[in-house]
C-alpha atoms as a PDB file:
ATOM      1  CA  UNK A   1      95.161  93.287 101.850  1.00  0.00           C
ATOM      2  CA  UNK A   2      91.946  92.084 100.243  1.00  0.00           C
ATOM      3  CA  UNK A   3      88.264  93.696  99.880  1.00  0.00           C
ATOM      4  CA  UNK A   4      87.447  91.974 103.435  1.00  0.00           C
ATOM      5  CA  UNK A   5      90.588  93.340 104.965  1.00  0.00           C
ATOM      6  CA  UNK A   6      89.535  94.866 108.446  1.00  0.00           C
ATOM      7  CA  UNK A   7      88.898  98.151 109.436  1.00  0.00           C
ATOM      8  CA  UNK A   8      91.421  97.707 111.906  1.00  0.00           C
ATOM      9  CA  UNK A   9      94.008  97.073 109.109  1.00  0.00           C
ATOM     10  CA  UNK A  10      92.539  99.692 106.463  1.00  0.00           C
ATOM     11  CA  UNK A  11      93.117 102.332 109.319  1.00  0.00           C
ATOM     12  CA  UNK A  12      96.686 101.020 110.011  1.00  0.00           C
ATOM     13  CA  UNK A  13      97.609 101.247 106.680  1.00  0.00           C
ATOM     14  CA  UNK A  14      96.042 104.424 106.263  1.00  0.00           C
ATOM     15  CA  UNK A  15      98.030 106.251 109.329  1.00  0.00           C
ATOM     16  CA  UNK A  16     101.296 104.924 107.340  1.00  0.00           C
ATOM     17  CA  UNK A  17     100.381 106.723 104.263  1.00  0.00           C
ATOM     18  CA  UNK A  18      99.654 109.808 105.672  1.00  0.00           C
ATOM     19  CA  UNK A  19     103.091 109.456 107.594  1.00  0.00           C
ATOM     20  CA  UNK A  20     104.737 108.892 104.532  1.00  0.00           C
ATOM     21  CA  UNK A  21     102.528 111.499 102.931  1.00  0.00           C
ATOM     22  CA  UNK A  22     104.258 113.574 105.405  1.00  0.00           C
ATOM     23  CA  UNK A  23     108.003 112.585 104.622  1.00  0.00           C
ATOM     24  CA  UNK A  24     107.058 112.966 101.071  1.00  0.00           C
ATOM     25  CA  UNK A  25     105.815 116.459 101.252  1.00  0.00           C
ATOM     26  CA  UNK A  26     108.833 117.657 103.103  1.00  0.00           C
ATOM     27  CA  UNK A  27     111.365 115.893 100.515  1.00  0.00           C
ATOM     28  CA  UNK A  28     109.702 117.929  97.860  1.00  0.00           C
ATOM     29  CA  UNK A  29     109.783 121.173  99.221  1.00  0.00           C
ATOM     30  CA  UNK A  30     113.610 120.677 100.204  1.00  0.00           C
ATOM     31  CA  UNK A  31     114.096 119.913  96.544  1.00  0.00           C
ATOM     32  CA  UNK A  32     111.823 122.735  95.325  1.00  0.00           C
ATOM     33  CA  UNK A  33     109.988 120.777  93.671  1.00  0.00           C
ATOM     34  CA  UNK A  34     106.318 122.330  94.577  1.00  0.00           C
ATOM     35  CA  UNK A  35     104.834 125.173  92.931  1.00  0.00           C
ATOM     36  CA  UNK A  36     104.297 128.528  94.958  1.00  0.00           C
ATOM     37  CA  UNK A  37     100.718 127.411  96.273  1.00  0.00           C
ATOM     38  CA  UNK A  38     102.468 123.854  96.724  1.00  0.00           C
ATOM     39  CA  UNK A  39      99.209 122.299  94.308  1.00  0.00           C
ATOM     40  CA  UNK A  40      99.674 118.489  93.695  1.00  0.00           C
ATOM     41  CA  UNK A  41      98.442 115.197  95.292  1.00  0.00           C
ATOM     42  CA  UNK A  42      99.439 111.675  96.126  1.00  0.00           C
ATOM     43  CA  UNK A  43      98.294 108.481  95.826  1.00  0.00           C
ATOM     44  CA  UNK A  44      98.777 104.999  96.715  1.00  0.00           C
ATOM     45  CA  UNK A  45      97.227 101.736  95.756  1.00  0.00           C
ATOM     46  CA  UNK A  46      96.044  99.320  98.553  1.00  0.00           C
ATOM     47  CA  UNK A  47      97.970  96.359  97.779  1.00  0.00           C
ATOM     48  CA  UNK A  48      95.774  93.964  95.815  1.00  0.00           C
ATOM     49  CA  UNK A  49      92.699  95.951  95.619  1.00  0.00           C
ATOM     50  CA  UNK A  50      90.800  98.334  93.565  1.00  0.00           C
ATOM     51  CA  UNK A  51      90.884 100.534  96.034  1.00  0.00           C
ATOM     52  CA  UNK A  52      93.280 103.738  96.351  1.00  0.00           C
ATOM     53  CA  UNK A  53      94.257 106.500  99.142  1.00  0.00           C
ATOM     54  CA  UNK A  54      94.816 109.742  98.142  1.00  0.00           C
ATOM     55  CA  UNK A  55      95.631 113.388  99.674  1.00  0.00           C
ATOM     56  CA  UNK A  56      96.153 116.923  98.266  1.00  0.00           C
ATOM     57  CA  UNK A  57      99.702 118.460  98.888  1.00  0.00           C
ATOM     58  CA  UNK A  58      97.955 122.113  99.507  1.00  0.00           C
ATOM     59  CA  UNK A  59      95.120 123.145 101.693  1.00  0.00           C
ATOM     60  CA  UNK A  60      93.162 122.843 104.337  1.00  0.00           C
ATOM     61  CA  UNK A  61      92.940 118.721 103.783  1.00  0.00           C
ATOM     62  CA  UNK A  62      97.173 118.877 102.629  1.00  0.00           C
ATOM     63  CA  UNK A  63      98.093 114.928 104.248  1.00  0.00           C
ATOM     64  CA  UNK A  64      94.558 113.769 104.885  1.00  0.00           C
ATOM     65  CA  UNK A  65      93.955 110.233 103.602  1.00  0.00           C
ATOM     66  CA  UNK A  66      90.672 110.001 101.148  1.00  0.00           C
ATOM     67  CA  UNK A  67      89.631 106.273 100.239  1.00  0.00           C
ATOM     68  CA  UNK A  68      88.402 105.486  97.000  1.00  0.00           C
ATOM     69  CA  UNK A  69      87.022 102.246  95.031  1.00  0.00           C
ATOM     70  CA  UNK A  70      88.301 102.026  91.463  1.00  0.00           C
ATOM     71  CA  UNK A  71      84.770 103.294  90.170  1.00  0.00           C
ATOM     72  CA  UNK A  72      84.416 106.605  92.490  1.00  0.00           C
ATOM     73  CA  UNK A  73      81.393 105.504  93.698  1.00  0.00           C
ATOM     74  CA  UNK A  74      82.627 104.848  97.097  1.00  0.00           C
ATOM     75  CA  UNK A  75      84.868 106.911  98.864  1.00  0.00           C
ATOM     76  CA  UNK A  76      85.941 107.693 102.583  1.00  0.00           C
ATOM     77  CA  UNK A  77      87.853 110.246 104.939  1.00  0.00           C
ATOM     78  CA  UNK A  78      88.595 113.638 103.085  1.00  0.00           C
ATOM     79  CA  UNK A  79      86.988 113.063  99.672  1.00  0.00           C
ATOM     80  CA  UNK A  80      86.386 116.729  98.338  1.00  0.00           C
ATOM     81  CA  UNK A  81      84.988 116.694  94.547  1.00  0.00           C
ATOM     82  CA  UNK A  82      88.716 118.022  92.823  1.00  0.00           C
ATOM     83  CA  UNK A  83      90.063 114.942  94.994  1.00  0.00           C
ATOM     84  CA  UNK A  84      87.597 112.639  93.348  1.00  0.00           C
ATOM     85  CA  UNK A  85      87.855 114.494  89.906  1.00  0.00           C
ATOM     86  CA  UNK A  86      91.828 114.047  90.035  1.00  0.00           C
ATOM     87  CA  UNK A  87      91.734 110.887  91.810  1.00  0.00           C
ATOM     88  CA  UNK A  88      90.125 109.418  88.168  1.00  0.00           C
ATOM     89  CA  UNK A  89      92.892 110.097  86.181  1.00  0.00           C
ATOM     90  CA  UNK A  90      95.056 107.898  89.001  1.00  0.00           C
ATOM     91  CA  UNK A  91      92.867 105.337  89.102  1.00  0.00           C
ATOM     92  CA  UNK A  92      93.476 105.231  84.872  1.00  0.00           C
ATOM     93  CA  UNK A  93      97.195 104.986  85.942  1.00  0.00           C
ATOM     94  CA  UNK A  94      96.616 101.820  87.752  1.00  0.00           C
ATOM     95  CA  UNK A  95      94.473 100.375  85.352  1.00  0.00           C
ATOM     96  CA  UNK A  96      96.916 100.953  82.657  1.00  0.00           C
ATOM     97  CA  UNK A  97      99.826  99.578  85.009  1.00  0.00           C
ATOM     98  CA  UNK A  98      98.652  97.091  87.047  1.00  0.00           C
ATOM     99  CA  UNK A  99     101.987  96.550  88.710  1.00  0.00           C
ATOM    100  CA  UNK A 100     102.011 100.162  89.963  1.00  0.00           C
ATOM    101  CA  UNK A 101     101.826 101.304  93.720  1.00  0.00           C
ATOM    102  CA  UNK A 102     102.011 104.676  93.825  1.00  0.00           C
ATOM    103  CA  UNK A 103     101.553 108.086  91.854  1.00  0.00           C
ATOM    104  CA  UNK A 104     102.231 111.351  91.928  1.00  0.00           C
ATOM    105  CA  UNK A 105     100.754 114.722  90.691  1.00  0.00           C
ATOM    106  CA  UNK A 106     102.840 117.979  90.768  1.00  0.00           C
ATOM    107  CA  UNK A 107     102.835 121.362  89.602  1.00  0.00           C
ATOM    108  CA  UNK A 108     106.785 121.373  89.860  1.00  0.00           C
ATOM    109  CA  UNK A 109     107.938 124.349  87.883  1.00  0.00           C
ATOM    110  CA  UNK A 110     110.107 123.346  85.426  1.00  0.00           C
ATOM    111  CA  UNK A 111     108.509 119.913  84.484  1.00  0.00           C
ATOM    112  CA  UNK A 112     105.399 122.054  84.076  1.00  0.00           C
ATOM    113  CA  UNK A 113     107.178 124.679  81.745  1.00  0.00           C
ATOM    114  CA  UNK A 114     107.851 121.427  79.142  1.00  0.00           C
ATOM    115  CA  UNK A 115     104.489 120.962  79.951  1.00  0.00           C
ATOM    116  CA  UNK A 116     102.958 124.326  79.101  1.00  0.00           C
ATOM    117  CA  UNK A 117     105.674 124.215  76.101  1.00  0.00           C
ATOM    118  CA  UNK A 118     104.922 121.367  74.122  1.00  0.00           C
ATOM    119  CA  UNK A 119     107.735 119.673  75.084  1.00  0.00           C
ATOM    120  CA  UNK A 120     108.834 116.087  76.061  1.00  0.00           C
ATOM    121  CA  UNK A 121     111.545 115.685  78.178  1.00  0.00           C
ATOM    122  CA  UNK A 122     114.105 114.036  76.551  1.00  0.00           C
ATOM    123  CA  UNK A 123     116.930 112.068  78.475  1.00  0.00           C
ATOM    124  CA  UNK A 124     119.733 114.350  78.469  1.00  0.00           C
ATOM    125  CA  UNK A 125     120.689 114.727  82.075  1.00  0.00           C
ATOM    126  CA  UNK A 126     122.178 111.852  83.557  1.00  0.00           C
ATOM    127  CA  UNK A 127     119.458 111.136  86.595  1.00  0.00           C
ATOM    128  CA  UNK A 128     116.742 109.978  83.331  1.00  0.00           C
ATOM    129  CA  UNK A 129     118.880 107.335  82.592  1.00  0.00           C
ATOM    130  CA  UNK A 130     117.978 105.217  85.430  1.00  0.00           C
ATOM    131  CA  UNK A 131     114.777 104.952  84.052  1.00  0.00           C
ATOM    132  CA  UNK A 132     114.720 105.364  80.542  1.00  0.00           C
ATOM    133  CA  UNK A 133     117.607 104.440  77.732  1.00  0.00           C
ATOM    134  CA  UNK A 134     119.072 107.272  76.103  1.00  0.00           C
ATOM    135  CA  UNK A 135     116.595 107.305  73.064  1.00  0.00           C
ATOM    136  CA  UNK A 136     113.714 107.822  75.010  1.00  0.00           C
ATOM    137  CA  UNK A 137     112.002 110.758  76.620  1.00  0.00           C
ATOM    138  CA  UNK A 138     109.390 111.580  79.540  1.00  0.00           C
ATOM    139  CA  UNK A 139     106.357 111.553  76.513  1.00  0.00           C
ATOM    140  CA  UNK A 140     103.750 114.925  76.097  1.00  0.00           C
ATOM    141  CA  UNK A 141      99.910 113.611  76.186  1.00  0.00           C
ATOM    142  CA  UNK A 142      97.468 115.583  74.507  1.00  0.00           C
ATOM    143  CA  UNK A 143      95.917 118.464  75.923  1.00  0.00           C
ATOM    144  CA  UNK A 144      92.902 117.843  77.281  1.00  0.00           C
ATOM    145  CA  UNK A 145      90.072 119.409  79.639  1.00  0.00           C
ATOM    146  CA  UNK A 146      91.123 119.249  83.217  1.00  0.00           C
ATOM    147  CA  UNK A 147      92.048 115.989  84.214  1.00  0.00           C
ATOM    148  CA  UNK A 148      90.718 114.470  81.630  1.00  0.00           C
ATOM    149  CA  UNK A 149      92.026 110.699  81.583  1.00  0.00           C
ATOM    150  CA  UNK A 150      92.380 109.774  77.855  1.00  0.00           C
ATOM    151  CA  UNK A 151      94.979 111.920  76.666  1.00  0.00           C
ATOM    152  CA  UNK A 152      97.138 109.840  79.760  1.00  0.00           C
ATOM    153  CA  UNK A 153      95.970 106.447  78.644  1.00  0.00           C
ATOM    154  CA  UNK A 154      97.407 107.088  75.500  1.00  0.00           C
ATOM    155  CA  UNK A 155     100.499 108.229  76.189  1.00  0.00           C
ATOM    156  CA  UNK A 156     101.083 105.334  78.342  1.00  0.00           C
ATOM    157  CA  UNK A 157     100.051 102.504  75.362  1.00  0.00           C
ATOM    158  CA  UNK A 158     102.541 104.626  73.107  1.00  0.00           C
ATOM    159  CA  UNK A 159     105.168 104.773  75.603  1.00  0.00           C
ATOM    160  CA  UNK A 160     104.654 101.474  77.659  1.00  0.00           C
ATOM    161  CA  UNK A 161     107.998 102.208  79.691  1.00  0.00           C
ATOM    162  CA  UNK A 162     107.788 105.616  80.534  1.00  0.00           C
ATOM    163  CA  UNK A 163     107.366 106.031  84.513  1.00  0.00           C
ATOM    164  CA  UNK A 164     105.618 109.780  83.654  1.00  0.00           C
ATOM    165  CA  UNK A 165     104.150 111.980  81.749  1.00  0.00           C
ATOM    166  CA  UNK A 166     103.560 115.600  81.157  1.00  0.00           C
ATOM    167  CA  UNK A 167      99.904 116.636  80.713  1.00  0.00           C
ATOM    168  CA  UNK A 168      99.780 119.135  78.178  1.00  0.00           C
ATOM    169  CA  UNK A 169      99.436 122.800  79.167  1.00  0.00           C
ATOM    170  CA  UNK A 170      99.085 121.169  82.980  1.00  0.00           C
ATOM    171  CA  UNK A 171     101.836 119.806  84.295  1.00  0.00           C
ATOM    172  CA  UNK A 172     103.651 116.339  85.539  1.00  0.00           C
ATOM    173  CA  UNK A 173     102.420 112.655  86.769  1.00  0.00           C
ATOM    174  CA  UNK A 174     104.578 109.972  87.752  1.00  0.00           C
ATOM    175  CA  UNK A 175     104.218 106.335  89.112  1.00  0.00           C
ATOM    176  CA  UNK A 176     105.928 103.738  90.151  1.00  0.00           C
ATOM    177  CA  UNK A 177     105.613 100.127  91.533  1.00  0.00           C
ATOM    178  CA  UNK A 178     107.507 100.713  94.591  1.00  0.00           C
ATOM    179  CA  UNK A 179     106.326 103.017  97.588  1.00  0.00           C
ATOM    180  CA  UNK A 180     105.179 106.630  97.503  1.00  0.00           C
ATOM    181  CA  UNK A 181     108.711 108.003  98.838  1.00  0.00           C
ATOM    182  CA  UNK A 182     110.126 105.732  95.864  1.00  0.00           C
ATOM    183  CA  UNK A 183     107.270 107.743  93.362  1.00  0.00           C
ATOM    184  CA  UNK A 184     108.414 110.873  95.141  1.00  0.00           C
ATOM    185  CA  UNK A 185     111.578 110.612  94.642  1.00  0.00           C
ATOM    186  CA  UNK A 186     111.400 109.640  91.207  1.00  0.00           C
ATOM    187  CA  UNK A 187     109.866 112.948  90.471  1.00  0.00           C
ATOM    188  CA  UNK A 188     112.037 114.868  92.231  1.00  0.00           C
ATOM    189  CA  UNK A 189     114.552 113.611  89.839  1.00  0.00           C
ATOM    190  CA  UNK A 190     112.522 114.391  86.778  1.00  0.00           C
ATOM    191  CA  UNK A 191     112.168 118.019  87.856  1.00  0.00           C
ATOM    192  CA  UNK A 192     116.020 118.457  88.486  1.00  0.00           C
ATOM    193  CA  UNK A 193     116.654 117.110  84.947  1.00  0.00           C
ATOM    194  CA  UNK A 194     113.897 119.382  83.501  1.00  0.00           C
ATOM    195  CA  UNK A 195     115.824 122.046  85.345  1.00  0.00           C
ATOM    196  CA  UNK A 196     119.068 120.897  84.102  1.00  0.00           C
ATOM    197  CA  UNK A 197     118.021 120.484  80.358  1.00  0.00           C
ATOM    198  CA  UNK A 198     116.257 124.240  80.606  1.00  0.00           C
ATOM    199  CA  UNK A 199     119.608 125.596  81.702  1.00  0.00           C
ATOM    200  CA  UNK A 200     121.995 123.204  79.116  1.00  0.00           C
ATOM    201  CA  UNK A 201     119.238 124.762  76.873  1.00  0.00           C
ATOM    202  CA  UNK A 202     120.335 129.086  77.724  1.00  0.00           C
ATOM    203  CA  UNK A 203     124.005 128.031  76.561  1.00  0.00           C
ATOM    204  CA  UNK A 204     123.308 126.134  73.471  1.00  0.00           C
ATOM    205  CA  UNK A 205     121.579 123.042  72.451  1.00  0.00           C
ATOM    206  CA  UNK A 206     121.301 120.315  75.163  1.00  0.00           C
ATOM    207  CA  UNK A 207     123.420 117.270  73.394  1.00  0.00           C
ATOM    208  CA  UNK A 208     122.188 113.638  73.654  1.00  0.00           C
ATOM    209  CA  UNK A 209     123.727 110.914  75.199  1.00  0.00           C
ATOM    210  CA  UNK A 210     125.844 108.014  73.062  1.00  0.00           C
ATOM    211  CA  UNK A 211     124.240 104.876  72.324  1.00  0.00           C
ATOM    212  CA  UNK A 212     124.455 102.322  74.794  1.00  0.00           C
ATOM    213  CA  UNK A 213     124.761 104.642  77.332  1.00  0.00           C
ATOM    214  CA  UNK A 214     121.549 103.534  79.830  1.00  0.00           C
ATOM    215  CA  UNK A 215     122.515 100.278  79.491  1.00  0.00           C
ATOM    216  CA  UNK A 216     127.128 101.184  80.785  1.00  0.00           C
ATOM    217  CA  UNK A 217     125.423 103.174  83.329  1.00  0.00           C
ATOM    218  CA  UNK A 218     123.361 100.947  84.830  1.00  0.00           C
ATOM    219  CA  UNK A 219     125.903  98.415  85.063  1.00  0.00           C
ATOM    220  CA  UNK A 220     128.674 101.187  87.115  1.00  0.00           C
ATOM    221  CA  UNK A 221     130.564 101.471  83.690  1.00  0.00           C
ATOM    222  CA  UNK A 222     132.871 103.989  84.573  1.00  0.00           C
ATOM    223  CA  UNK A 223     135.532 105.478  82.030  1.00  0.00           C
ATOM    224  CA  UNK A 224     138.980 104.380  81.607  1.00  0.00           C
END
């Protein structure tokens, strides 16, 4: 889809994001993976553009598409000013990773605790290792005022594989270059392994995996 694309095809594609929006939205609160007042939003990247849609999980607008250009200065549908405040710090996402098609912002509970903790999320539960090696971790950024984008651009050049990352004192955002059910998914995952690592963490210290262990399970090793 290019800049000229028609408005017959923008609206098209815009119906199947908020469908999928939908699906999405459902899949996380079957996983619990919402916060009480469900606070979070979605985006996804119009396929060769710098253009994005974008909805809030919560609300009166929960679903409804909002179109933005890259710079904010253009915007249709459901643009309310947090949408276009939050919908920055996505559009830094996409600039950082040009390859990426969709991200995700969620208040999930236990990805947030690391959050509000200080905490990376280190790759101790099994599900991480499908998308990071066994030495690497779901990276803090810096705290910084609202959704402020540069503490998320950094964390991003310092961790150039890491599909996420926990805003300080905030909570989670996560991306990837496949569809948003794919990017939903994915976070559902992170917040079960947050979940898991909290409670490995009541009964003692949450042990890391050998070396070489991303790489056996990624290829169906399976123990003799």
């Amino acid at each position: 889809m290019s800049q000229s694309a028609s408005t017959a095809d923008l609206l098209l594609f815009a119906q199947q994001f908020e469908k999928d929006f939908a699906s999405a939205r459902q899949l996380l609160l079957q996983h619990q993976a919402l916060s009480a007042n469900q606070a979070g939003n979605i985006s996804l990247r119009l396929p060769s553009e710098q253009r994005l849609l974008i909805a809030t999980l919560n609300g009166a607008d929960a679903g409804r598409a909002a179109l933005f250009d890259f710079d904010l200065d253009h915007s249709q549908g459901h643009a309310s000013d947090n949408l276009r405040e939050v919908a920055a710090l996505h559009v830094a996402i996409y600039r950082q990773r040009p390859q990426v098609r969709s991200v995700i912002h969620t208040h999930s509970p236990y990805l947030s605790a690391f959050a509000i903790a200080g905490r990376p999320l280190r790759a101790h539960a099994s599900q991480l290792l499908g998308v990071l090696d066994e030495d690497q971790e779901i990276p803090l950024t810096a705290w910084g005022p609202r959704y402020s984008a540069q503490p998320v651009i950094d964390a991003l050049q310092a961790h150039p594989r890491a599909p996420a990352a926990l805003l300080a004192n905030h909570g989670p955002f996560a991306w990837s270059e496949r569809d948003l059910l794919a990017t939903t998914r994915l976070l559902i995952n992170l917040e079960e392994s947050a979940h898991l690592t909290w409670l490995a963490a009541q009964l003692g210290t949450p042990q890391p995996f050998p070396a070489g262990a991303a790489v056996q399970s990624r290829q169906g090793w399976v123990a003799p």
